[in-house]
PDB file of N, CA and C in Angstrom:
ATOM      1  N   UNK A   1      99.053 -72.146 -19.883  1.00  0.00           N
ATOM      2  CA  UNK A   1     100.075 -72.099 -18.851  1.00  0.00           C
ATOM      3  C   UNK A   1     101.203 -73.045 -19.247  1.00  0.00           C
ATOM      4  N   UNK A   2     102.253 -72.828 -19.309  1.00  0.00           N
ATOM      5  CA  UNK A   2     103.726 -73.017 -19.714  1.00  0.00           C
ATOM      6  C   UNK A   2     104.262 -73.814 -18.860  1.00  0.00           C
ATOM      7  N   UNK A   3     104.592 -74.974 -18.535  1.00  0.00           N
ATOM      8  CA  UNK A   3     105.431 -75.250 -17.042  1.00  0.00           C
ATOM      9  C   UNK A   3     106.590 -75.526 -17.667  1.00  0.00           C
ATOM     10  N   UNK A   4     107.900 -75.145 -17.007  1.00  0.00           N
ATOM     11  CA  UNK A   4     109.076 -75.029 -17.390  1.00  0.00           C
ATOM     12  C   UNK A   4     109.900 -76.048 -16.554  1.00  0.00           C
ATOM     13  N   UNK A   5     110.532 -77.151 -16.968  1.00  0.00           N
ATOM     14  CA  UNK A   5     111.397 -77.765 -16.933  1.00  0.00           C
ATOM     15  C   UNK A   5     112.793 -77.821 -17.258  1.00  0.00           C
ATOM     16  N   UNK A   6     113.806 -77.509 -16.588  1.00  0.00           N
ATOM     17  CA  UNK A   6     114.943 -77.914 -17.383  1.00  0.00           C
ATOM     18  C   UNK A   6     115.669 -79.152 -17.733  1.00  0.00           C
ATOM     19  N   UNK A   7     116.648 -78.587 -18.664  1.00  0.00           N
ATOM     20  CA  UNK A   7     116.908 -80.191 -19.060  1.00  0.00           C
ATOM     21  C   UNK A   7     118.111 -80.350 -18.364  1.00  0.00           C
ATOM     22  N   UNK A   8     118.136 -81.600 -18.357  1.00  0.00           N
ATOM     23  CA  UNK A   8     119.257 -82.163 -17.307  1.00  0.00           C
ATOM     24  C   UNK A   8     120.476 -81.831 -17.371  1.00  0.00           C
ATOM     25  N   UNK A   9     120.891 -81.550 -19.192  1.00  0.00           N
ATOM     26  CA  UNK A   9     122.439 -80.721 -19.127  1.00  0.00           C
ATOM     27  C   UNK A   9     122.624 -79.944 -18.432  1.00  0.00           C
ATOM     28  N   UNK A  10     121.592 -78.475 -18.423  1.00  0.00           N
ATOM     29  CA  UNK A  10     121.597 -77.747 -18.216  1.00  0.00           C
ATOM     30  C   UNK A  10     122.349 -77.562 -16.657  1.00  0.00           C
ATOM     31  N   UNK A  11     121.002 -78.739 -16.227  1.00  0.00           N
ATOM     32  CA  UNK A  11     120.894 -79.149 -14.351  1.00  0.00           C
ATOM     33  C   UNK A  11     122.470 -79.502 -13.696  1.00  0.00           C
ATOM     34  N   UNK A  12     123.125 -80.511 -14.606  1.00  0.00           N
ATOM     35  CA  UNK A  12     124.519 -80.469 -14.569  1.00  0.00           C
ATOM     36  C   UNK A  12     125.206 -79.838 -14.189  1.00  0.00           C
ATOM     37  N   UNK A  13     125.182 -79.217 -15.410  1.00  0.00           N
ATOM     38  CA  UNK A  13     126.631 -78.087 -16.039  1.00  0.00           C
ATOM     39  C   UNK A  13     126.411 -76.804 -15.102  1.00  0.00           C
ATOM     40  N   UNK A  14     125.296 -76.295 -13.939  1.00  0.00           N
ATOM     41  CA  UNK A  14     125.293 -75.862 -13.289  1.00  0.00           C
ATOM     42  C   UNK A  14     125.579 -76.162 -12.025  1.00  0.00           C
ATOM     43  N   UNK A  15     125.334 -77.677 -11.802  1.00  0.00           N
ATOM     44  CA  UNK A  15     126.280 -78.379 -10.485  1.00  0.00           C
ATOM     45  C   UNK A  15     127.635 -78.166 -10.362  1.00  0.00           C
ATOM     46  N   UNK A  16     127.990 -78.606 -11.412  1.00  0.00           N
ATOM     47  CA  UNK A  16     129.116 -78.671 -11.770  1.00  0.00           C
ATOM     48  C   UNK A  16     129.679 -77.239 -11.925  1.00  0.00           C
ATOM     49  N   UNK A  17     129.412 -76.461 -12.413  1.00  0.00           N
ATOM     50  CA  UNK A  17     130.452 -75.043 -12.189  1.00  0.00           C
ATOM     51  C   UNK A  17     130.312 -74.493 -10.626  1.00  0.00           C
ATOM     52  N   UNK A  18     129.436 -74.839  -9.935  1.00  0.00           N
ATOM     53  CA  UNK A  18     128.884 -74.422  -8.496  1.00  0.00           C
ATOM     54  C   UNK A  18     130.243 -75.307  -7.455  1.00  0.00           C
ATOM     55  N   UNK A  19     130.387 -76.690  -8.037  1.00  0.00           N
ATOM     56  CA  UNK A  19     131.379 -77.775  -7.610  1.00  0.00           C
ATOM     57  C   UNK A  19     132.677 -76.528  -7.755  1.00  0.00           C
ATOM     58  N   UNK A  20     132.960 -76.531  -9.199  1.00  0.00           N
ATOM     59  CA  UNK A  20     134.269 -76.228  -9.095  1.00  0.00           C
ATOM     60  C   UNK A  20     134.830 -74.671  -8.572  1.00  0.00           C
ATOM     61  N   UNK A  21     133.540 -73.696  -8.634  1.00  0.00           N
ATOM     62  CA  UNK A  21     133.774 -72.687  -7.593  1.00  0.00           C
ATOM     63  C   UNK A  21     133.980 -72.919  -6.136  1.00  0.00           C
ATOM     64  N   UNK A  22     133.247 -73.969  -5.407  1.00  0.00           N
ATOM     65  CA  UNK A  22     133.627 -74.390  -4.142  1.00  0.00           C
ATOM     66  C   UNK A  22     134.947 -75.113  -4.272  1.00  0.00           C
ATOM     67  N   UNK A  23     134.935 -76.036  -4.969  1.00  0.00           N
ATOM     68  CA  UNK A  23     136.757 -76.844  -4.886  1.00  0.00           C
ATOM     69  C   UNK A  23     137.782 -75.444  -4.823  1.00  0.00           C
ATOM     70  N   UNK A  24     137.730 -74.504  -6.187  1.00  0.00           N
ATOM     71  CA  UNK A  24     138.535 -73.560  -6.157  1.00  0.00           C
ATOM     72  C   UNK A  24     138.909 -72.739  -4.543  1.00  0.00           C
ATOM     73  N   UNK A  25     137.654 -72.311  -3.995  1.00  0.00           N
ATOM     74  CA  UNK A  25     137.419 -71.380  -2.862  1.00  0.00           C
ATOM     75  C   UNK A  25     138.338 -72.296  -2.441  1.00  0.00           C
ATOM     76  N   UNK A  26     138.138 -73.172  -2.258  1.00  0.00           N
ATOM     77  CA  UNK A  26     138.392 -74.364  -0.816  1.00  0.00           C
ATOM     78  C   UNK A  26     140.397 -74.310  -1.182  1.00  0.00           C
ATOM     79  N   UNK A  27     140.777 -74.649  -2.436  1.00  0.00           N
ATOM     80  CA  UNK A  27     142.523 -74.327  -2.735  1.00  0.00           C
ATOM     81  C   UNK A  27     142.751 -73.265  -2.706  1.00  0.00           C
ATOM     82  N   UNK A  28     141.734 -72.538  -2.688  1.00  0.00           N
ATOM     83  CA  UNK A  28     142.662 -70.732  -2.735  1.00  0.00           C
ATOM     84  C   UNK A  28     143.012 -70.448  -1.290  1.00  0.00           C
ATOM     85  N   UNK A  29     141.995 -70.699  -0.255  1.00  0.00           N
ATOM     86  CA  UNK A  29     142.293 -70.874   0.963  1.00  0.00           C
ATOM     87  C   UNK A  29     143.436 -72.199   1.776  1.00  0.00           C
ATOM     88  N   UNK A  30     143.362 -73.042   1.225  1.00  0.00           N
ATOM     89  CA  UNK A  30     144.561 -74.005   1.437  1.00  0.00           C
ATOM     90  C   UNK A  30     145.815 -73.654   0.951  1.00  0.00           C
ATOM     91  N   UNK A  31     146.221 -72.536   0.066  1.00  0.00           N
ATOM     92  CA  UNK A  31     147.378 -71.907  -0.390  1.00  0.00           C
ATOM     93  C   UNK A  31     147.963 -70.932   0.412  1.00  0.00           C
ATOM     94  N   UNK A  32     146.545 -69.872   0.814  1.00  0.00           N
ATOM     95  CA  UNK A  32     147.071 -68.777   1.820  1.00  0.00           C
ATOM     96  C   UNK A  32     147.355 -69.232   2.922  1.00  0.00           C
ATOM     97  N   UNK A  33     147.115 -70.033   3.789  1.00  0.00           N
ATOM     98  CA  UNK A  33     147.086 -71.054   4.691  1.00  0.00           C
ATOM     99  C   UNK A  33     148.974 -71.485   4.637  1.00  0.00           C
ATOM    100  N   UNK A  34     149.270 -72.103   3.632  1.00  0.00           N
ATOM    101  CA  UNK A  34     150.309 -72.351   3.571  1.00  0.00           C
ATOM    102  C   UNK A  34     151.343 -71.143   3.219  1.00  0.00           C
ATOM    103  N   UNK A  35     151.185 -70.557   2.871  1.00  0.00           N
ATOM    104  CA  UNK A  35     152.353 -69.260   2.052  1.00  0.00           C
ATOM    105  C   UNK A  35     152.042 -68.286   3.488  1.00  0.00           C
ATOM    106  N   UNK A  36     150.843 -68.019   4.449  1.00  0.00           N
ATOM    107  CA  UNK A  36     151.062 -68.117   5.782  1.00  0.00           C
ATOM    108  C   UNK A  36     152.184 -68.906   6.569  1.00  0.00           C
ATOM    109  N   UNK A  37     152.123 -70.038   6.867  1.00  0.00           N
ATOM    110  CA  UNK A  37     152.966 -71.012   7.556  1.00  0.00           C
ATOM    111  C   UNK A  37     154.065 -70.357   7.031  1.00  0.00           C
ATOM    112  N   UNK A  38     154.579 -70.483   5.451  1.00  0.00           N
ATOM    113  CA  UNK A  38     155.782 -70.432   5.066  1.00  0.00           C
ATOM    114  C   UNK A  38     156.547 -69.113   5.612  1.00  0.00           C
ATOM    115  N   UNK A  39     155.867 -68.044   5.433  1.00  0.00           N
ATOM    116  CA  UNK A  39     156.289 -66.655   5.841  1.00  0.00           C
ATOM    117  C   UNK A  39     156.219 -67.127   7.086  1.00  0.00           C
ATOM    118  N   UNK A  40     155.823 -67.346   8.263  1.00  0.00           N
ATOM    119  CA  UNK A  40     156.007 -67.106   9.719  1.00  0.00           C
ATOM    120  C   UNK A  40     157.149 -68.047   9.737  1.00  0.00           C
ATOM    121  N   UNK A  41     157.770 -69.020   9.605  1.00  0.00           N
ATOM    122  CA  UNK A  41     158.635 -70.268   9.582  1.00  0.00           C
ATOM    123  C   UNK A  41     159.416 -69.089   9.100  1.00  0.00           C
ATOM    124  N   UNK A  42     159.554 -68.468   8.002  1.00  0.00           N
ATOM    125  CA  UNK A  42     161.208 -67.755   7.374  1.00  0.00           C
ATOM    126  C   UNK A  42     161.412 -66.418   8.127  1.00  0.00           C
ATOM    127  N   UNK A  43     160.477 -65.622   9.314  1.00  0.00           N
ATOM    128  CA  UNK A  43     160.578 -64.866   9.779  1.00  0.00           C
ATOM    129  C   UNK A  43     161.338 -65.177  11.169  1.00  0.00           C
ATOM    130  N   UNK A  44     160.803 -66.248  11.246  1.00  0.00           N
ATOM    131  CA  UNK A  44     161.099 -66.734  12.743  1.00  0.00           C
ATOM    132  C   UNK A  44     162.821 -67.622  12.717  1.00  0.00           C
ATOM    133  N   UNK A  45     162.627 -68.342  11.599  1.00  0.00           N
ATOM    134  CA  UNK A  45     164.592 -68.679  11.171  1.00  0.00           C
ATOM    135  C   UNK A  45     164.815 -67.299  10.923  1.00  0.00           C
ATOM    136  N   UNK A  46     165.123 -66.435  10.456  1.00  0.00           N
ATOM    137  CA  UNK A  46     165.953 -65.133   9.920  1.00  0.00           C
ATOM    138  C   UNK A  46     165.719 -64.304  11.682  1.00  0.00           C
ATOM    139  N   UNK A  47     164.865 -64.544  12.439  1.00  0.00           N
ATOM    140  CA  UNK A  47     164.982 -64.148  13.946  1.00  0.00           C
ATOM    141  C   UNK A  47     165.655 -64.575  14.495  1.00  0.00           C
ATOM    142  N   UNK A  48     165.838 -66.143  14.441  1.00  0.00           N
ATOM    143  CA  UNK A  48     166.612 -66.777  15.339  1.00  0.00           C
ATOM    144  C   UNK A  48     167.918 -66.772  15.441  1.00  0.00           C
ATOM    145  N   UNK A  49     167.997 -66.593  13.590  1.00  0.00           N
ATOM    146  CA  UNK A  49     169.800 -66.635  13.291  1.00  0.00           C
ATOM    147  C   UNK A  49     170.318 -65.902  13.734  1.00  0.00           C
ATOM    148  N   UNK A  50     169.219 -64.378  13.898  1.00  0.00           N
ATOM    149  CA  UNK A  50     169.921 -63.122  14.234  1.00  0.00           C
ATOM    150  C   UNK A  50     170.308 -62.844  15.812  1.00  0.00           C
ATOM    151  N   UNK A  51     169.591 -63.925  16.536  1.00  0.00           N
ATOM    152  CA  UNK A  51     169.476 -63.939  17.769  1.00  0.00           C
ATOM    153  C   UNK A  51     171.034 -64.623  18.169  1.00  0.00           C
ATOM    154  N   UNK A  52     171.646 -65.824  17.569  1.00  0.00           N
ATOM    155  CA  UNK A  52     172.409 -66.553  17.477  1.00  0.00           C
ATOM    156  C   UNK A  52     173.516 -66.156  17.321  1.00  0.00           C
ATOM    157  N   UNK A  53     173.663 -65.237  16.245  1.00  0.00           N
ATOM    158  CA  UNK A  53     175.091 -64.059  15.624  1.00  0.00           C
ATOM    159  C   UNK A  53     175.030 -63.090  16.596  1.00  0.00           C
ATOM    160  N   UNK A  54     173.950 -62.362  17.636  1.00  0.00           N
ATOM    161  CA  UNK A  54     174.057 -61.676  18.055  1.00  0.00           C
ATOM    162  C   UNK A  54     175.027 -62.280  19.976  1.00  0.00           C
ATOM    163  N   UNK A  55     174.310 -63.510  20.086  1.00  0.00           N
ATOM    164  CA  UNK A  55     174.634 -64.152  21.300  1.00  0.00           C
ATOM    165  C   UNK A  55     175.725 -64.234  21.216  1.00  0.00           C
ATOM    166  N   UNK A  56     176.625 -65.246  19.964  1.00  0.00           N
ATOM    167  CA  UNK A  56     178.028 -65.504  19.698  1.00  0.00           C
ATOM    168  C   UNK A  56     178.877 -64.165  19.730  1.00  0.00           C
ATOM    169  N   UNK A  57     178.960 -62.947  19.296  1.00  0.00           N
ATOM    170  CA  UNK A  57     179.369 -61.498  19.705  1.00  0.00           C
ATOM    171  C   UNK A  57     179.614 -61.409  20.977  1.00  0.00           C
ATOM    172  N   UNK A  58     178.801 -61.449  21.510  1.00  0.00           N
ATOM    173  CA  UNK A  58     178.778 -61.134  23.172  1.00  0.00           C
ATOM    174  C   UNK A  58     179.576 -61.697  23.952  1.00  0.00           C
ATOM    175  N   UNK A  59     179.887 -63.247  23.261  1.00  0.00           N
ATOM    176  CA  UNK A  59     181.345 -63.864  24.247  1.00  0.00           C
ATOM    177  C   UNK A  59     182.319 -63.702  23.371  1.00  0.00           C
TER     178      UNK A  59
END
């Protein structure tokens, strides 16, 4: 009977790519998050302006 151990690089270098798939997940979602914000912020100025040019017309 065989008992299988790994070796600690191994044990690592599998933490560690597991780490940097979660860090990644975690900025890919902190980007959409923001490029969200950014688009609602430039929808809502390009609304407002239009709201503004449209008010100033009227008098």
């Amino acid at each position: 009977m065989a008992i299988w151990i790994p070796h600690a690089s191994r044990v690592l270098a599998s933490a560690s790519s597991r780490s940097r798939a979660v860090a990644n997940a975690t900025f890919q979602d902190a980007m959409s998050h923001n490029e969200r914000l950014f688009r609602r912020d430039a929808e809502t100025n390009t609304r407002d302006a239009y709201a503004t040019q449209n008010a100033a017309q009227r008098f």
